[in-house]
N, C-alpha and C. Protein backbone atom coordinates (compact mmCIF):
# COMPACT_ATOMS: atom_id res chain seq x y z
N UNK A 1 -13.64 15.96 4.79
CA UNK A 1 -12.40 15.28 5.10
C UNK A 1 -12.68 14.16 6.09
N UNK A 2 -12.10 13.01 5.80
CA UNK A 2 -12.10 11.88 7.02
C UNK A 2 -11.43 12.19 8.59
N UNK A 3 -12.04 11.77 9.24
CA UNK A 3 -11.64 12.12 10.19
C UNK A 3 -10.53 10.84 10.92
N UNK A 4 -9.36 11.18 10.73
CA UNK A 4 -8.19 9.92 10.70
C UNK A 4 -8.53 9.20 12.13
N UNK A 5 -8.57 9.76 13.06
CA UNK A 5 -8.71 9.13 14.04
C UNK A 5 -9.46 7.20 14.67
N UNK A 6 -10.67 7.15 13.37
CA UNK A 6 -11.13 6.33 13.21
C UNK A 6 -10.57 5.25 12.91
N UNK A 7 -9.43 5.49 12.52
CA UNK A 7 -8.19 4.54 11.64
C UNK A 7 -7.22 4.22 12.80
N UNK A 8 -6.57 4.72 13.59
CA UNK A 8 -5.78 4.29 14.59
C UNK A 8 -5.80 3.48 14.88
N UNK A 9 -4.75 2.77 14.86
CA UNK A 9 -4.93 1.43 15.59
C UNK A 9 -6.01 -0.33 14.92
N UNK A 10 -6.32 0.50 13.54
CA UNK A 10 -7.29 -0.83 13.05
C UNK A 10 -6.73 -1.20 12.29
N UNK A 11 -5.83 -2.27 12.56
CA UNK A 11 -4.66 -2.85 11.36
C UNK A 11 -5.34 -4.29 10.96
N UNK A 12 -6.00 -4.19 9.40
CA UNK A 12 -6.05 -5.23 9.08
C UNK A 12 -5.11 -5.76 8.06
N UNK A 13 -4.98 -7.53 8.43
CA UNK A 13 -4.00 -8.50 7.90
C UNK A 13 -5.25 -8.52 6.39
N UNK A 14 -4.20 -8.83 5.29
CA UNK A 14 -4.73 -8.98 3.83
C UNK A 14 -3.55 -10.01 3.06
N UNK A 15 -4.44 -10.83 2.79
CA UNK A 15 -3.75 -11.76 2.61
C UNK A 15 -3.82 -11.86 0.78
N UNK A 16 -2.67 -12.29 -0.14
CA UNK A 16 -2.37 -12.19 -1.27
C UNK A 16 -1.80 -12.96 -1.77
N UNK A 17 -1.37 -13.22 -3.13
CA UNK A 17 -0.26 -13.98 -3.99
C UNK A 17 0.21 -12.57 -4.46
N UNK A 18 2.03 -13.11 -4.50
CA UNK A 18 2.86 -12.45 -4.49
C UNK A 18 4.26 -13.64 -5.27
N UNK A 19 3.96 -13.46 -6.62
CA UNK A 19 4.91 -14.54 -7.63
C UNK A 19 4.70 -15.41 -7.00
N UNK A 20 3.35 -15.95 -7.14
CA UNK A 20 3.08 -17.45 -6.70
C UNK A 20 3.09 -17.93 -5.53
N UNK A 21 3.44 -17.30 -4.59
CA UNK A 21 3.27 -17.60 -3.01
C UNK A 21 2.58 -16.51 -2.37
N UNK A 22 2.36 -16.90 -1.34
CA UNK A 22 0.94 -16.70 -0.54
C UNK A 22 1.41 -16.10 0.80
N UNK A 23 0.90 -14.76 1.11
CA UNK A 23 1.68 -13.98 2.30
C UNK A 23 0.43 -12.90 2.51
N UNK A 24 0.73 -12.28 3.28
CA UNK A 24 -0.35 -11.21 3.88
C UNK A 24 0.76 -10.24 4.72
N UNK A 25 -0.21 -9.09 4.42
CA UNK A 25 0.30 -7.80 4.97
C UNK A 25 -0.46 -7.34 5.99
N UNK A 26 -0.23 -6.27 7.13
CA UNK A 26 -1.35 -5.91 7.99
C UNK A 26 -0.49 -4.84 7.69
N UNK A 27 -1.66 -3.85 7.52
CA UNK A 27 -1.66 -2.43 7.49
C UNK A 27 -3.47 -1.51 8.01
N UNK A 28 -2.63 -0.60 8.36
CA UNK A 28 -3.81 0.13 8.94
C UNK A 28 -5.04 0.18 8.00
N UNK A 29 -6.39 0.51 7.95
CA UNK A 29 -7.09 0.72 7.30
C UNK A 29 -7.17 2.17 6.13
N UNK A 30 -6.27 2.51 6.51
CA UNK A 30 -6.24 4.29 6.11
C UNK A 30 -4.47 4.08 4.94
N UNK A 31 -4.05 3.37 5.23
CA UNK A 31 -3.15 2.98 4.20
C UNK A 31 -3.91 1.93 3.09
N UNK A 32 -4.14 1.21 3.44
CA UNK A 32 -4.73 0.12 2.09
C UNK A 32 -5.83 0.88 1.27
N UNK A 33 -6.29 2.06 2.22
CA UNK A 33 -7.41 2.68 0.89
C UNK A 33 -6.71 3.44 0.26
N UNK A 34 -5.11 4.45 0.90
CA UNK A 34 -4.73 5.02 -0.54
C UNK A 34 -3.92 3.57 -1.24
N UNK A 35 -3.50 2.90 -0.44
CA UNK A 35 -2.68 2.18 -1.60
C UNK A 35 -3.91 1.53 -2.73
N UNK A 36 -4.91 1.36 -2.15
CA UNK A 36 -6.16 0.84 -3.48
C UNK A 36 -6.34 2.09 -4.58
N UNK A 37 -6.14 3.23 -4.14
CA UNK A 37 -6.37 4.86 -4.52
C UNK A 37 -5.08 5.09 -5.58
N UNK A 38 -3.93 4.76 -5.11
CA UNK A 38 -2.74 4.26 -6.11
C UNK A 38 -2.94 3.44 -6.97
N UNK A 39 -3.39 2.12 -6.62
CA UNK A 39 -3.42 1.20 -7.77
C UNK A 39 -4.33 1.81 -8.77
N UNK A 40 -5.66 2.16 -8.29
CA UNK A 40 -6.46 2.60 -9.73
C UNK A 40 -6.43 3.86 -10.15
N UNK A 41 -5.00 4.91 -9.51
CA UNK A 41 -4.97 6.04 -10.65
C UNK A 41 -3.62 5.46 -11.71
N UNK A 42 -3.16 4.28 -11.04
CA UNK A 42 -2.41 3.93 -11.72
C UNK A 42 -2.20 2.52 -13.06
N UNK A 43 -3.64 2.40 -12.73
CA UNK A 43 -4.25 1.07 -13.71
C UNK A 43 -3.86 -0.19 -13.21
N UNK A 44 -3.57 -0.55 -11.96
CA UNK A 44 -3.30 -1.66 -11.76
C UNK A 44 -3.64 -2.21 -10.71
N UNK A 45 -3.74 -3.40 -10.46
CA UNK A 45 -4.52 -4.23 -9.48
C UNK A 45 -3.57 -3.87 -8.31
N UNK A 46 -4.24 -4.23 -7.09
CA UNK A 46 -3.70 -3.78 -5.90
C UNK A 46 -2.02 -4.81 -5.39
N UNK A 47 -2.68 -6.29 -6.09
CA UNK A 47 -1.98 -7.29 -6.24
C UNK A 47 -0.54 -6.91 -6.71
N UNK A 48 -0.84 -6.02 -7.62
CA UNK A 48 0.27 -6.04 -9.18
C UNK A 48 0.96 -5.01 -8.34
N UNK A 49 0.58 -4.11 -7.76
CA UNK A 49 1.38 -2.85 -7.05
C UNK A 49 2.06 -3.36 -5.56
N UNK A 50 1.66 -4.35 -5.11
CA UNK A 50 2.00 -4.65 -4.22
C UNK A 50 3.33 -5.73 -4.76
N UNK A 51 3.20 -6.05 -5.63
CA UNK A 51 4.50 -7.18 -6.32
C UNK A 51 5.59 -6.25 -6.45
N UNK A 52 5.69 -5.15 -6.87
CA UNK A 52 6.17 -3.79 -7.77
C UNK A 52 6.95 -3.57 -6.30
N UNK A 53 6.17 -2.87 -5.02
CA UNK A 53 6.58 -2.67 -4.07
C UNK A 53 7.97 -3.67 -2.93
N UNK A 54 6.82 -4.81 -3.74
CA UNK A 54 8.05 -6.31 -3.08
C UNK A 54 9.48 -6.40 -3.46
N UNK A 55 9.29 -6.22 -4.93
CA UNK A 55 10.15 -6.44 -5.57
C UNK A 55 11.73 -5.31 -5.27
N UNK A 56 10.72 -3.99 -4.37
CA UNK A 56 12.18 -2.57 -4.37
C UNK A 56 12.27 -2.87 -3.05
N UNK A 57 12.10 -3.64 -2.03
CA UNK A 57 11.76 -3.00 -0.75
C UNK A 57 13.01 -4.01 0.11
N UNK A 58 13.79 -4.85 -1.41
CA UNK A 58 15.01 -5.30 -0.24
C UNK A 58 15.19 -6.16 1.21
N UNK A 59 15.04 -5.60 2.25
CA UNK A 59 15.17 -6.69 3.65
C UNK A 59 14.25 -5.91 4.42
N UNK A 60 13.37 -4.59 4.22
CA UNK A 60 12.67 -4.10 4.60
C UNK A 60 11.23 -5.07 4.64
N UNK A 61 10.79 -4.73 5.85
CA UNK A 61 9.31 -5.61 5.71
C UNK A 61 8.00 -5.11 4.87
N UNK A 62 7.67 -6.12 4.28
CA UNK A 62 6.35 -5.78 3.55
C UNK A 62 5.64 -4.50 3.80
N UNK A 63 4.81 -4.80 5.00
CA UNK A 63 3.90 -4.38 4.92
C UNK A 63 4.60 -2.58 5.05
N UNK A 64 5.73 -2.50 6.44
CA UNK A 64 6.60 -1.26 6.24
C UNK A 64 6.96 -0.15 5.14
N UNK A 65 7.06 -1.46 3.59
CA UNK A 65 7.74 -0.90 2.74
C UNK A 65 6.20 -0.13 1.94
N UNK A 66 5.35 -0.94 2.49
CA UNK A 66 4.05 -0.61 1.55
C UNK A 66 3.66 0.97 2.38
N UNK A 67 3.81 0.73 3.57
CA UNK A 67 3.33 2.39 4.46
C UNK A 67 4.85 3.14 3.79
N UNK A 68 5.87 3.11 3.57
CA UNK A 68 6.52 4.19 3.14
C UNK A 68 6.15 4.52 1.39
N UNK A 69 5.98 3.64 1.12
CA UNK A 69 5.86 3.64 -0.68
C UNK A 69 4.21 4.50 -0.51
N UNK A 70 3.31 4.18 0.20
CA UNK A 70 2.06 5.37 0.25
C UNK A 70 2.54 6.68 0.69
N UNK A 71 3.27 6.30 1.79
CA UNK A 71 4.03 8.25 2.23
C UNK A 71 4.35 8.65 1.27
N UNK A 72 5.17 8.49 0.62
CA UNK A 72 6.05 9.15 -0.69
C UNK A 72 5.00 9.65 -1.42
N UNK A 73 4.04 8.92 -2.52
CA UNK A 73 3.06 8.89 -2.96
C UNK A 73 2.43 10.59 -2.54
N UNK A 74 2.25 9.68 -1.27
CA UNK A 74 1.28 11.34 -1.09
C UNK A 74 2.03 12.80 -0.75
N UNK A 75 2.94 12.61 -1.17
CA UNK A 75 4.47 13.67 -1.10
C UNK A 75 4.66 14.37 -2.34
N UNK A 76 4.63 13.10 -3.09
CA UNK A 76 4.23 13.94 -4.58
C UNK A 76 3.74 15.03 -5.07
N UNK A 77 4.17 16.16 -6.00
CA UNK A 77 2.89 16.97 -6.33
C UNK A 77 2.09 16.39 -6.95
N UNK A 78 0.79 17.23 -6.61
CA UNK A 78 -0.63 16.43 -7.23
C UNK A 78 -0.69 16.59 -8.75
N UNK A 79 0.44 16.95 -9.72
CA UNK A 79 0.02 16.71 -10.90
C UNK A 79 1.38 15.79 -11.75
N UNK A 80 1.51 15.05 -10.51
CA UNK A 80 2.25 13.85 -10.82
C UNK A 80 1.77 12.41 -10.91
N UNK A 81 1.90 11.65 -11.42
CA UNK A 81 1.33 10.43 -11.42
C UNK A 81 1.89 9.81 -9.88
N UNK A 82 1.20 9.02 -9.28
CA UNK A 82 2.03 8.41 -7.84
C UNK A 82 2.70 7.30 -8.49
């Protein structure tokens, strides 16, 4: 098991296209690997899941909506698709 602690506090900015414009998210390091962990049990580029996310997340901030959309995820039972 990883030991989370390593992750605290190391928020990196990732910068993307998002329908043609150009924005960046900062999220911890320990979120962007499940959200990468999402995209490829789910066949899709990290890009494409992050559009998906944009698109539900309303007046909520990006990168926010992306750490709750991984919570959920990992809330799931494990013989659910995330």
């Amino acid at each position: 098991m990883t030991d989370g602690k390593q992750f605290y506090g190391n928020i990196v900015k990732h910068s993307l296209s998002i329908a043609g414009h150009r924005t960046s998210v900062s999220l911890e390091t320990l979120f962007w690997h499940e959200l990468k962990r999402i995209a490829v049990a789910r066949g899709q580029s990290v890009a494409s899941l992050i559009a998906a996310i944009d698109a539900e997340r309303g007046k909520a901030n990006l990168s926010s909506a992306i750490r709750v959309f991984v919570l959920e995820a990992l809330r799931q039972p494990p013989n659910q698709a995330p």
